[in-house]
Protein backbone atom coordinates (compact mmCIF):
# COMPACT_ATOMS: atom_id res chain seq x y z
CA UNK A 1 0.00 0.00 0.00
CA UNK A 2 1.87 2.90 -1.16
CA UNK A 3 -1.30 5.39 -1.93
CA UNK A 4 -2.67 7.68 1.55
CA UNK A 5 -5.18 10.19 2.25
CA UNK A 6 -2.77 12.45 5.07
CA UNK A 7 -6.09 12.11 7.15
CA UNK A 8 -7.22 10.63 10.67
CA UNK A 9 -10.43 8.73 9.76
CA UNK A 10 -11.37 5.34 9.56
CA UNK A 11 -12.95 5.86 6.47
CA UNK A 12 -9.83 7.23 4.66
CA UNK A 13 -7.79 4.17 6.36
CA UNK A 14 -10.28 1.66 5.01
CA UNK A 15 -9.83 2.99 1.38
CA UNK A 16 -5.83 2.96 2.09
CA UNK A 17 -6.23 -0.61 2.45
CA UNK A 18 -8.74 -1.73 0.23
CA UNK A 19 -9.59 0.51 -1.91
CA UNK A 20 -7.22 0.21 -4.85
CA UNK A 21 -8.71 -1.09 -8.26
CA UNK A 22 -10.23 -4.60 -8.30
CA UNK A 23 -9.36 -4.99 -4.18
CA UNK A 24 -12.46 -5.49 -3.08
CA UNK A 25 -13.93 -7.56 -5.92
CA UNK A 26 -11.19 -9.87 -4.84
CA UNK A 27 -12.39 -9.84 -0.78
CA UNK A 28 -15.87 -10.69 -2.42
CA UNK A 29 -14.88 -13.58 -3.83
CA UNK A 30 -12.82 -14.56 -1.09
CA UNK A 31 -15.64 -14.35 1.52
CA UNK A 32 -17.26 -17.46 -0.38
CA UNK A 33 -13.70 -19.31 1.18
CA UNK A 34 -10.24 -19.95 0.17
CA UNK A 35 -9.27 -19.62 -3.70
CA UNK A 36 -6.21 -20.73 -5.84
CA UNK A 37 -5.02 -18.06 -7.98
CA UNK A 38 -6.32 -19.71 -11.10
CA UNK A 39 -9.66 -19.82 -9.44
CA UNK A 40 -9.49 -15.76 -8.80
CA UNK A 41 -8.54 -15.11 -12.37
CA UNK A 42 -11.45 -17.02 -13.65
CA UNK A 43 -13.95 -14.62 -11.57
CA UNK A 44 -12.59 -11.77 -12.55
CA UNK A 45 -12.08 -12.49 -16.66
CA UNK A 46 -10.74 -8.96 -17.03
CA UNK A 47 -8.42 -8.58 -14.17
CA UNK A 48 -4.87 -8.60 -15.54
CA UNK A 49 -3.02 -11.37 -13.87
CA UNK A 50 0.12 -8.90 -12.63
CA UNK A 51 -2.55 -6.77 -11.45
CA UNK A 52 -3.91 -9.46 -9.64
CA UNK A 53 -0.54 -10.58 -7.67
CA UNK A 54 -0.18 -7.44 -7.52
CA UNK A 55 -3.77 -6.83 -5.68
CA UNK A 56 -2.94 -9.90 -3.48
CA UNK A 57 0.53 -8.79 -2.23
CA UNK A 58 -1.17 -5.55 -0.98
CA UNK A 59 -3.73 -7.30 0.87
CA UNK A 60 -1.58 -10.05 2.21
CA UNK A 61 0.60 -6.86 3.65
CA UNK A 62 -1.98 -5.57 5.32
CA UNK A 63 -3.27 -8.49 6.76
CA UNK A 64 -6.50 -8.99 5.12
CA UNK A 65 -5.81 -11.90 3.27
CA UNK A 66 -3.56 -14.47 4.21
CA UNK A 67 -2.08 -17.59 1.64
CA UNK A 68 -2.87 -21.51 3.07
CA UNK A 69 -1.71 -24.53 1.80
CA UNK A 70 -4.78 -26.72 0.59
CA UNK A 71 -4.36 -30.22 2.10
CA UNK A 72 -4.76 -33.59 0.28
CA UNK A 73 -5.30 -34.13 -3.40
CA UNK A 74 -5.65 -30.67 -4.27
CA UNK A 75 -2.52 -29.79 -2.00
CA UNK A 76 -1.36 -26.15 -3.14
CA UNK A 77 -1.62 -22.64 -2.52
CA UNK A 78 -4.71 -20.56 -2.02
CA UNK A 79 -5.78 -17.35 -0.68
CA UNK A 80 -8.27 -17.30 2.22
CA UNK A 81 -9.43 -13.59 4.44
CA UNK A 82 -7.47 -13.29 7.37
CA UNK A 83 -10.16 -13.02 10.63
CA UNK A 84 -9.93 -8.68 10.03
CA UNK A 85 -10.24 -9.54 6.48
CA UNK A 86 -13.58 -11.45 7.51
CA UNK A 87 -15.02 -8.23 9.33
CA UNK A 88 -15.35 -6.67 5.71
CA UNK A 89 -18.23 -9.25 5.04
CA UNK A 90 -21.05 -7.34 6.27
CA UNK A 91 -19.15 -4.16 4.69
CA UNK A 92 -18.66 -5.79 1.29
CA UNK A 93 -22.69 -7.14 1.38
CA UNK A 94 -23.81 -4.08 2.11
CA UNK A 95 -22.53 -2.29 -0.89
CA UNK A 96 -23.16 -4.73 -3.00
CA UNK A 97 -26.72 -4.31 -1.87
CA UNK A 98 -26.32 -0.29 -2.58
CA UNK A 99 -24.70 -0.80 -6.12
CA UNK A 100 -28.05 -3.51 -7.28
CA UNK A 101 -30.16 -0.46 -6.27
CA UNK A 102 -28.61 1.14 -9.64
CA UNK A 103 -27.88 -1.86 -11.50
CA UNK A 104 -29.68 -2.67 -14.93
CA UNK A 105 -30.13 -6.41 -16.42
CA UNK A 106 -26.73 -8.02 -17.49
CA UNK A 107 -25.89 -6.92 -20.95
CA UNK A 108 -24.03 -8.81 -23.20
CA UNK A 109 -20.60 -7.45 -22.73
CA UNK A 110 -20.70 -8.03 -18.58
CA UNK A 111 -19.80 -11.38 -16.73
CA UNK A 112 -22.23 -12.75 -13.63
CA UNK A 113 -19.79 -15.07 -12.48
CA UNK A 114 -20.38 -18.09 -9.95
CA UNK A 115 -19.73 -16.27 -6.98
CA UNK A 116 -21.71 -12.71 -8.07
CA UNK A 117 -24.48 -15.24 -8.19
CA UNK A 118 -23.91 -16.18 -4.86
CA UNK A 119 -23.56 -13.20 -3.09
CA UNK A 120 -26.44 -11.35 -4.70
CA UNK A 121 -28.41 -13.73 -2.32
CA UNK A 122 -26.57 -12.97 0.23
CA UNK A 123 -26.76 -9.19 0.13
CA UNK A 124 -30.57 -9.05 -1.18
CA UNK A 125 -31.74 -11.67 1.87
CA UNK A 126 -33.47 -10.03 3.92
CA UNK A 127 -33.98 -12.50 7.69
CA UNK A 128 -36.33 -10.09 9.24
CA UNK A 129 -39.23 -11.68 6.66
CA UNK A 130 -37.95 -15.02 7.22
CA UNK A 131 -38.74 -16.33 10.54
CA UNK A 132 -40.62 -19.48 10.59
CA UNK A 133 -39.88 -20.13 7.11
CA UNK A 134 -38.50 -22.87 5.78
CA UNK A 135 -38.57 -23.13 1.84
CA UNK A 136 -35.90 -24.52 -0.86
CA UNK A 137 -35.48 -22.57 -3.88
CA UNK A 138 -32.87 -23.49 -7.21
CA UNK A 139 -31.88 -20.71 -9.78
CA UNK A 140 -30.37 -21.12 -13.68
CA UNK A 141 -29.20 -18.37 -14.79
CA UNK A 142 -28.18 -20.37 -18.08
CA UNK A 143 -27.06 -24.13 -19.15
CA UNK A 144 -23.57 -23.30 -16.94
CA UNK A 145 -24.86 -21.21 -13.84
CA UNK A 146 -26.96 -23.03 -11.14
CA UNK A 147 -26.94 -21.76 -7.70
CA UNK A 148 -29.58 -22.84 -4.68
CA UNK A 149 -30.77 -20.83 -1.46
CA UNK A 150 -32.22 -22.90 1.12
CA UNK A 151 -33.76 -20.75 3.99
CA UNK A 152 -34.49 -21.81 7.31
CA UNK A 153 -36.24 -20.21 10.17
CA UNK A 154 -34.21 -16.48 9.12
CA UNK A 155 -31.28 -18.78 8.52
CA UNK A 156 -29.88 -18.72 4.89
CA UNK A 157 -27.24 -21.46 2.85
CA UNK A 158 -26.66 -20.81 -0.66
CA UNK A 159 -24.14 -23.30 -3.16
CA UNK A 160 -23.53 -24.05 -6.42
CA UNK A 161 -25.45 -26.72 -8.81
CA UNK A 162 -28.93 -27.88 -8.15
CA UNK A 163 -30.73 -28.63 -5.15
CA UNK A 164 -32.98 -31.87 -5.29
CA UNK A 165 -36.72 -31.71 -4.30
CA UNK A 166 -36.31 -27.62 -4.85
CA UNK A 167 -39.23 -26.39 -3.74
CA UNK A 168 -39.13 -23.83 -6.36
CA UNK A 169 -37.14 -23.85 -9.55
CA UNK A 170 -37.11 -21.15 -11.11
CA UNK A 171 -35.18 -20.28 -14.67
CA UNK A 172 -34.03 -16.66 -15.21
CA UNK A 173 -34.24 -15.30 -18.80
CA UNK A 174 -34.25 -11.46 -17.95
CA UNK A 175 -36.12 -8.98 -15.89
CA UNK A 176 -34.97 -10.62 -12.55
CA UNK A 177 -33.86 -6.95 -11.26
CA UNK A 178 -37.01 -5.39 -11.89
CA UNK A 179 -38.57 -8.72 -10.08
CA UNK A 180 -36.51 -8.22 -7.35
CA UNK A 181 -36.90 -4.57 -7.04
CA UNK A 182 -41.11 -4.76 -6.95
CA UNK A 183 -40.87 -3.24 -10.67
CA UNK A 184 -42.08 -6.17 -12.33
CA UNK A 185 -45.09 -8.20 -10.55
CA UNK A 186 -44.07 -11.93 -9.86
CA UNK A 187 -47.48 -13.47 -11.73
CA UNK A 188 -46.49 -11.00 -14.73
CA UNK A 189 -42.66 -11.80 -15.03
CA UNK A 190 -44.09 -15.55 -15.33
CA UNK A 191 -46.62 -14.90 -17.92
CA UNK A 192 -44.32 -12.19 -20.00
CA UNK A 193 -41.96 -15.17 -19.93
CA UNK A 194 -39.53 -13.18 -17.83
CA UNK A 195 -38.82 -16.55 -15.91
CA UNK A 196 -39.73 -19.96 -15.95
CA UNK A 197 -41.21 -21.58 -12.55
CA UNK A 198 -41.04 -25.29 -11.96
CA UNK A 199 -43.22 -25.89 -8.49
CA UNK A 200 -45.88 -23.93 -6.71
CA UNK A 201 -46.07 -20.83 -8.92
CA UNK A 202 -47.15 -18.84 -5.55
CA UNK A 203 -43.96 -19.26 -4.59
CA UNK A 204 -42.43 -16.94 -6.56
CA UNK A 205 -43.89 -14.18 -4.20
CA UNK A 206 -42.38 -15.53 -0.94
CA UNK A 207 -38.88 -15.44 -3.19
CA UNK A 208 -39.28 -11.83 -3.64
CA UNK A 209 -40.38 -11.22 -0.05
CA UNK A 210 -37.66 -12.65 1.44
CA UNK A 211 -35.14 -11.59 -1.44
CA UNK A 212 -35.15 -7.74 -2.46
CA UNK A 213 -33.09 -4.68 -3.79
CA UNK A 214 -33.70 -1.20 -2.59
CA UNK A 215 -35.11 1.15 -4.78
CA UNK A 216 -32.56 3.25 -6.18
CA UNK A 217 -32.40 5.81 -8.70
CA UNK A 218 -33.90 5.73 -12.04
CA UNK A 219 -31.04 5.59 -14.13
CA UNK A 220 -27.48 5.39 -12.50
CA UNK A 221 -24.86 7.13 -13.80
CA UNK A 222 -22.90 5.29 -17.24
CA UNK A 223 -26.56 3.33 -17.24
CA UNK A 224 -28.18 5.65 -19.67
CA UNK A 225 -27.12 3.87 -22.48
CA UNK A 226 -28.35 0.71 -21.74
């Protein structure tokens, strides 16, 4: 870390250490667990891979990220947040959470990569609306992307793949912001063919209930041509 602010705040010291290009994409995809470099790369297709060491070196100096070595068959070395790495969580979830509010749909030029996938539940969950509920639901994205989000009395888990006996499948094919936002009426995102629902189709409104973005503003900035 070479860049400072000259000032005596904790915000200006928290953008010292993280807030160089790509840093905290990286800490987001570390928060998921440890990652081999290779495995880093592949989430962030247009990080340069210098740049990359280079991120990781900073953040392994300033003891936010630490390197392991991965035991058994797939013995080598990955990168894993160090315990005050692991106190950005909430920090990292919450923007993320700000940023959807100005999001638009994915265009064709932008990756959503395993992990964004992910951690979009994990930001947009919202526990308060989930007490006493216990409910299984799958999301495709595509024929490669697959994620699951199994909520449990305010508790969530969310992984990779398929999750058999789903109690709700449901395939994405655009429009899932302005689902997730209130925009776009559940029963009318099924019948415009905004997504697919395997399962109880009333389902689809406890989803949204317990899975939301903030409204934000109409048109973020560098959105407009979109």
């Amino acid at each position: 870390m070479t860049r400072t602010y000259g000032q005596s705040c904790g915000l200006a010291k928290a953008w010292e250490l993280v807030g160089e290009r790509w840093a905290l994409l990286v800490v987001r995809d570390l928060i998921l667990g440890p990652k081999r470099l290779t495995e880093l790369r592949a989430g962030l297709p247009r990080i340069a891979t210098s740049v990359l060491a280079g991120r990781l070196n900073e953040l392994e100096e300033t003891g936010v990220v630490r390197r392991r070595m991965l035991p058994g068959l797939d013995a080598g070395i990955a990168y894993e947040l160090t315990e005050y790495g692991r106190d950005l969580e909430p920090v990292v979830l919450s923007m993320a959470l700000w940023g959807a509010a100005g999001l638009g749909e994915p265009s064709a030029g932008e990756a959503f990569t395993l992990d964004s996938a992910l951690l979009s539940l994990h930001s947009t969950f919202r526990p308060q609306r989930a007490a006493g509920v216990r409910v299984s639901f799958e999301l495709r994205h595509g024929p490669d992307l697959t994620v699951h989000a199994v909520v449990d009395d305010g508790q969530l888990k969310v992984a990779e793949g398929n999750y058999a006996g789903a109690d709700l499948v449901v395939e994405v094919r655009g429009a899932l912001r302005a689902l997730l936002t209130g925009a776009l009426d559940p029963r009318a995102a099924v019948a415009q063919g905004h997504v697919a629902v395997t399962g109880e189709p009333a389902l689809l409104e406890v989803f949204t209930s317990l899975f939301h973005i903030p409204a934000g503003p109409r048109t973020a900035p560098g959105l407009a041509a979109r």
